[in-house]
C-alpha atoms as a PDB file:
ATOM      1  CA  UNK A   1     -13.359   7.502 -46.040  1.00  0.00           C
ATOM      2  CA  UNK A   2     -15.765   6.471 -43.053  1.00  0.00           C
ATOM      3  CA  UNK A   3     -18.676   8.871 -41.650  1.00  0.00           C
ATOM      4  CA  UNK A   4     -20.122   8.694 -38.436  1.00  0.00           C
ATOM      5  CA  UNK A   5     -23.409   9.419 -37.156  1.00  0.00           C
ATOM      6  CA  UNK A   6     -24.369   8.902 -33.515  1.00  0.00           C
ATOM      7  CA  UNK A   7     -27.647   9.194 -32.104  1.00  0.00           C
ATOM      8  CA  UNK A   8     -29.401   7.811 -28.587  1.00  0.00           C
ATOM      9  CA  UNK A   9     -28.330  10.426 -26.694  1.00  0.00           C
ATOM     10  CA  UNK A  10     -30.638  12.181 -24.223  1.00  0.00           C
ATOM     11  CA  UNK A  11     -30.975  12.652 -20.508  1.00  0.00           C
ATOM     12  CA  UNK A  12     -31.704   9.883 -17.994  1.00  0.00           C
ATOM     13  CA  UNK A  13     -31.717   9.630 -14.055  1.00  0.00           C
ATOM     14  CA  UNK A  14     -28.824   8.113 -12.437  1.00  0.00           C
ATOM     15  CA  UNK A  15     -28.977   4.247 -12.242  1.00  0.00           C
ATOM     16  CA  UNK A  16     -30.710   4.649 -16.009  1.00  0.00           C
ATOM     17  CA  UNK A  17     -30.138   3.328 -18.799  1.00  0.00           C
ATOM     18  CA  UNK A  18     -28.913   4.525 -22.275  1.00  0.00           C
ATOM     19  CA  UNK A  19     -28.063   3.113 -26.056  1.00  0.00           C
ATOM     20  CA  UNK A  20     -25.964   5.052 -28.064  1.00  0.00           C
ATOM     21  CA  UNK A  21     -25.970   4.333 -31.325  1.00  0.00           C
ATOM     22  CA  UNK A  22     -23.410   4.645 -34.416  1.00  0.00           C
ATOM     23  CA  UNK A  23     -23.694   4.087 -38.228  1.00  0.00           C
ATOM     24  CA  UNK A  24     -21.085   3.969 -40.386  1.00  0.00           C
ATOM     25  CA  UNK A  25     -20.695   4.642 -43.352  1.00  0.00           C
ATOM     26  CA  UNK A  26     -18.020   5.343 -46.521  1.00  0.00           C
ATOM     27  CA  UNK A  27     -16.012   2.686 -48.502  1.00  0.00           C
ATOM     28  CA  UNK A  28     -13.428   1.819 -45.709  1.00  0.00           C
ATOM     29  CA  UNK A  29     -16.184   1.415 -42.785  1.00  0.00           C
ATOM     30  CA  UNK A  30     -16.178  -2.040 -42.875  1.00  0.00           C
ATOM     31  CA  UNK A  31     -12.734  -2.838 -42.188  1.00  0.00           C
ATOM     32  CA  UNK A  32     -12.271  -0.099 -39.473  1.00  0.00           C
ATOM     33  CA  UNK A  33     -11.739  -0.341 -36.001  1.00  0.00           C
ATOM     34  CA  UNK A  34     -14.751   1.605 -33.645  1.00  0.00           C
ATOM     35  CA  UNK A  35     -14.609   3.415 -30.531  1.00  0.00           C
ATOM     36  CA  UNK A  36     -16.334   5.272 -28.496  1.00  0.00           C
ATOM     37  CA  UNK A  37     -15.405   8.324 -26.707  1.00  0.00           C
ATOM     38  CA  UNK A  38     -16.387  11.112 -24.209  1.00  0.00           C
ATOM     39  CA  UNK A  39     -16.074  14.517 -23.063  1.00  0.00           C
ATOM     40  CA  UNK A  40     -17.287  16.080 -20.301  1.00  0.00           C
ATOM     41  CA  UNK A  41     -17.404  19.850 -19.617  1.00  0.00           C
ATOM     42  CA  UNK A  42     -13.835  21.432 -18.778  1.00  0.00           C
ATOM     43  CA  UNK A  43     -11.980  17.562 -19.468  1.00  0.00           C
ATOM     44  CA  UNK A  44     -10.417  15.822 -21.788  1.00  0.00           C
ATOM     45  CA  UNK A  45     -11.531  13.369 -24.712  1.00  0.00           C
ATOM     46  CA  UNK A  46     -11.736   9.889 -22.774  1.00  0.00           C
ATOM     47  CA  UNK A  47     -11.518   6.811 -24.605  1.00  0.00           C
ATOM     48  CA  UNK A  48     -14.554   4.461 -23.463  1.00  0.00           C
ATOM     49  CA  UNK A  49     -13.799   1.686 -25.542  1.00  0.00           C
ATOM     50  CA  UNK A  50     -12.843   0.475 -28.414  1.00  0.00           C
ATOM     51  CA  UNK A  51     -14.489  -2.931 -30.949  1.00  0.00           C
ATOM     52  CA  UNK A  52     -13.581  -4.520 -33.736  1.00  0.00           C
ATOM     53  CA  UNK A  53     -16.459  -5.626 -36.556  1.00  0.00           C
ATOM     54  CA  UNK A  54     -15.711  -9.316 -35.581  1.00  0.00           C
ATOM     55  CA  UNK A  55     -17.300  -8.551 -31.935  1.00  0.00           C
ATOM     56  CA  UNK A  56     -13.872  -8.030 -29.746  1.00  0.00           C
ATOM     57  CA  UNK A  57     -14.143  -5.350 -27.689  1.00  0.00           C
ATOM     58  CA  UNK A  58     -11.806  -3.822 -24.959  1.00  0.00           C
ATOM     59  CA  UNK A  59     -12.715  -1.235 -22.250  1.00  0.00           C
ATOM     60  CA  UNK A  60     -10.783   1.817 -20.821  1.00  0.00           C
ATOM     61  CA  UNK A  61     -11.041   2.015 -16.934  1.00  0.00           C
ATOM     62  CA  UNK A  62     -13.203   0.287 -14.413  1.00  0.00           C
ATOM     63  CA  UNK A  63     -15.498   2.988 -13.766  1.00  0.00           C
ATOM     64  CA  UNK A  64     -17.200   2.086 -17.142  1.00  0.00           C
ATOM     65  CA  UNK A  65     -16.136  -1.801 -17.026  1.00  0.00           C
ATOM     66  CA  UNK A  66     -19.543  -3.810 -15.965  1.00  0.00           C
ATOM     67  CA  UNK A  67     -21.543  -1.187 -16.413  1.00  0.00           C
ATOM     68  CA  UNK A  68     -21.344   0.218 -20.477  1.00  0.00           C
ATOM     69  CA  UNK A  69     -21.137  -2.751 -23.060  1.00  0.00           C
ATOM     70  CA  UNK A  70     -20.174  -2.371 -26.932  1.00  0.00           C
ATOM     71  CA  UNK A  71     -21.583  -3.997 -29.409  1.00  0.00           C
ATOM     72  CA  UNK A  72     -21.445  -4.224 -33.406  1.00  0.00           C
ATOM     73  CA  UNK A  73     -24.260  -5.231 -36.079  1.00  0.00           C
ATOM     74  CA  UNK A  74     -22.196  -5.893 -39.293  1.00  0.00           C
ATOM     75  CA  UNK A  75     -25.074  -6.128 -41.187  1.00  0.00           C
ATOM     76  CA  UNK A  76     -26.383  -2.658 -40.432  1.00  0.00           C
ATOM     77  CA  UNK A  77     -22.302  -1.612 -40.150  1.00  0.00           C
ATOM     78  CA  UNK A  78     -23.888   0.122 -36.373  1.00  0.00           C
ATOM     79  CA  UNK A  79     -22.073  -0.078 -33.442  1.00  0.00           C
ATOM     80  CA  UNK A  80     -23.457   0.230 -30.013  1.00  0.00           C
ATOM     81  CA  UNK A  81     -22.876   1.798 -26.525  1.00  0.00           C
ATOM     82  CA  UNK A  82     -25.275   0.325 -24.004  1.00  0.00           C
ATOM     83  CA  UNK A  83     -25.014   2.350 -20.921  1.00  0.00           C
ATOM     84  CA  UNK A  84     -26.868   0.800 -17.525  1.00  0.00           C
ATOM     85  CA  UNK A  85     -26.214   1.953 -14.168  1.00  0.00           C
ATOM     86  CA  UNK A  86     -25.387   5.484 -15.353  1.00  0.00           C
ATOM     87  CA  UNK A  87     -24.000   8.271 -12.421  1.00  0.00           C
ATOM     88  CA  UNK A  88     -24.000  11.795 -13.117  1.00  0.00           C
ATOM     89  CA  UNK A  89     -20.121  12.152 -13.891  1.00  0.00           C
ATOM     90  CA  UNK A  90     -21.283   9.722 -17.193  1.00  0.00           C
ATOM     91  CA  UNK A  91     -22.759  12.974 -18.328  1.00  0.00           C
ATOM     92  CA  UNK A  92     -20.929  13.952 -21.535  1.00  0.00           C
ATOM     93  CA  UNK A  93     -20.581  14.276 -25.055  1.00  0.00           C
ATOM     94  CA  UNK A  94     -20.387  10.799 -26.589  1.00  0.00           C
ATOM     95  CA  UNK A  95     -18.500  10.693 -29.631  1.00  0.00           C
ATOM     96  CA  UNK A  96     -17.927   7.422 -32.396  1.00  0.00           C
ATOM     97  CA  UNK A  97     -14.594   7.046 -33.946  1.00  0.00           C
ATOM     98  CA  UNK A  98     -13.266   4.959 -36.543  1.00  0.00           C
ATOM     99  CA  UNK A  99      -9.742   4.084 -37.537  1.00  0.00           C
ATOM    100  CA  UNK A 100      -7.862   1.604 -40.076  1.00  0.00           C
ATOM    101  CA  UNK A 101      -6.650  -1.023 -37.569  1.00  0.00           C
ATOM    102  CA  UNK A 102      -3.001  -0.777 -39.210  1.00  0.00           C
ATOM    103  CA  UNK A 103      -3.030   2.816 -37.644  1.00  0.00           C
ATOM    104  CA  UNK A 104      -3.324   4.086 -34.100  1.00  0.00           C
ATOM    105  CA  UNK A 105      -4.735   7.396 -34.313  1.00  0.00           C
ATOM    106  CA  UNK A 106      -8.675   7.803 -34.805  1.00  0.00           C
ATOM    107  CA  UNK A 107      -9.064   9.882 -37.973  1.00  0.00           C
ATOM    108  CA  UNK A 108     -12.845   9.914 -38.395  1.00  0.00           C
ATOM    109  CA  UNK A 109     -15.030  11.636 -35.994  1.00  0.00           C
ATOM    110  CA  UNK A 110     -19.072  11.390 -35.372  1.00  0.00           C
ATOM    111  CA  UNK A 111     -20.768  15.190 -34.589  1.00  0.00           C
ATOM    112  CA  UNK A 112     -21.142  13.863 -30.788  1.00  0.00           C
ATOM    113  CA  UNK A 113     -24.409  13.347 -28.824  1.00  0.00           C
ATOM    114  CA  UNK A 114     -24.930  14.820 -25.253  1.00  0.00           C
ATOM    115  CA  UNK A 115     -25.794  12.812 -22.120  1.00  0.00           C
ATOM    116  CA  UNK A 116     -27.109  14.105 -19.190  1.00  0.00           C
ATOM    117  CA  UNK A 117     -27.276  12.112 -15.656  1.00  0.00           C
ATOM    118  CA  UNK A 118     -29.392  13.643 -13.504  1.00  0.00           C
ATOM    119  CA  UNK A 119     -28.782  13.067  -9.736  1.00  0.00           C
END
């Protein structure tokens, strides 16, 4: 079992910056793989990215690539979304995510925190 709580959420101008942040939790945390995810209003769940504990991290689509960076502390088993540049179609609920790397679905779930980029 893993839980997931994010928190840095807020709102922020456009070309702002934000850190999300996500601690995990739960006897299987430390071996999972983290992501990050999004949902804006009326879309889809979009995968942002993804990290493993040992630092390597992969990225979705270029309108995030140079611009959001993730990050792990394995000592404080957080992961992190640093978000610079930010345009209003960022705004969304960001969710964490955890899986067993052996599997492909993500089967644990933060509660989500809202971002708002105002224009």
């Amino acid at each position: 079992q893993v839980q997931l709580v994010e928190s840095g959420g807020g709102l922020v101008q456009a070309g702002g910056s934000l850190r999300l942040s996500c601690a995990a939790s739960g006897r299987s945390s430390s071996n999972a793989n983290m992501g990050w995810f999004r949902q804006a209003p009326g879309k889809d769940r979009e995968f942002v990215g993804s990290i493993t504990w040992s630092g390597s991290a992969t990225y979705s689509a270029d309108s995030i690539r140079g611009r959001f960076t993730i990050s792990t502390n394995s000592a404080r088993n957080t992961m992190y979304l640093q978000m610079n540049s930010l345009k209003p179609e960022d705004t969304a609920v960001y969710y964490c995510a955890a899986r067993p790397p052996y599997l492909s679905k993500w089967n644990y779930w933060g509660q989500g925190t809202q971002v708002t980029v105002s224009s």
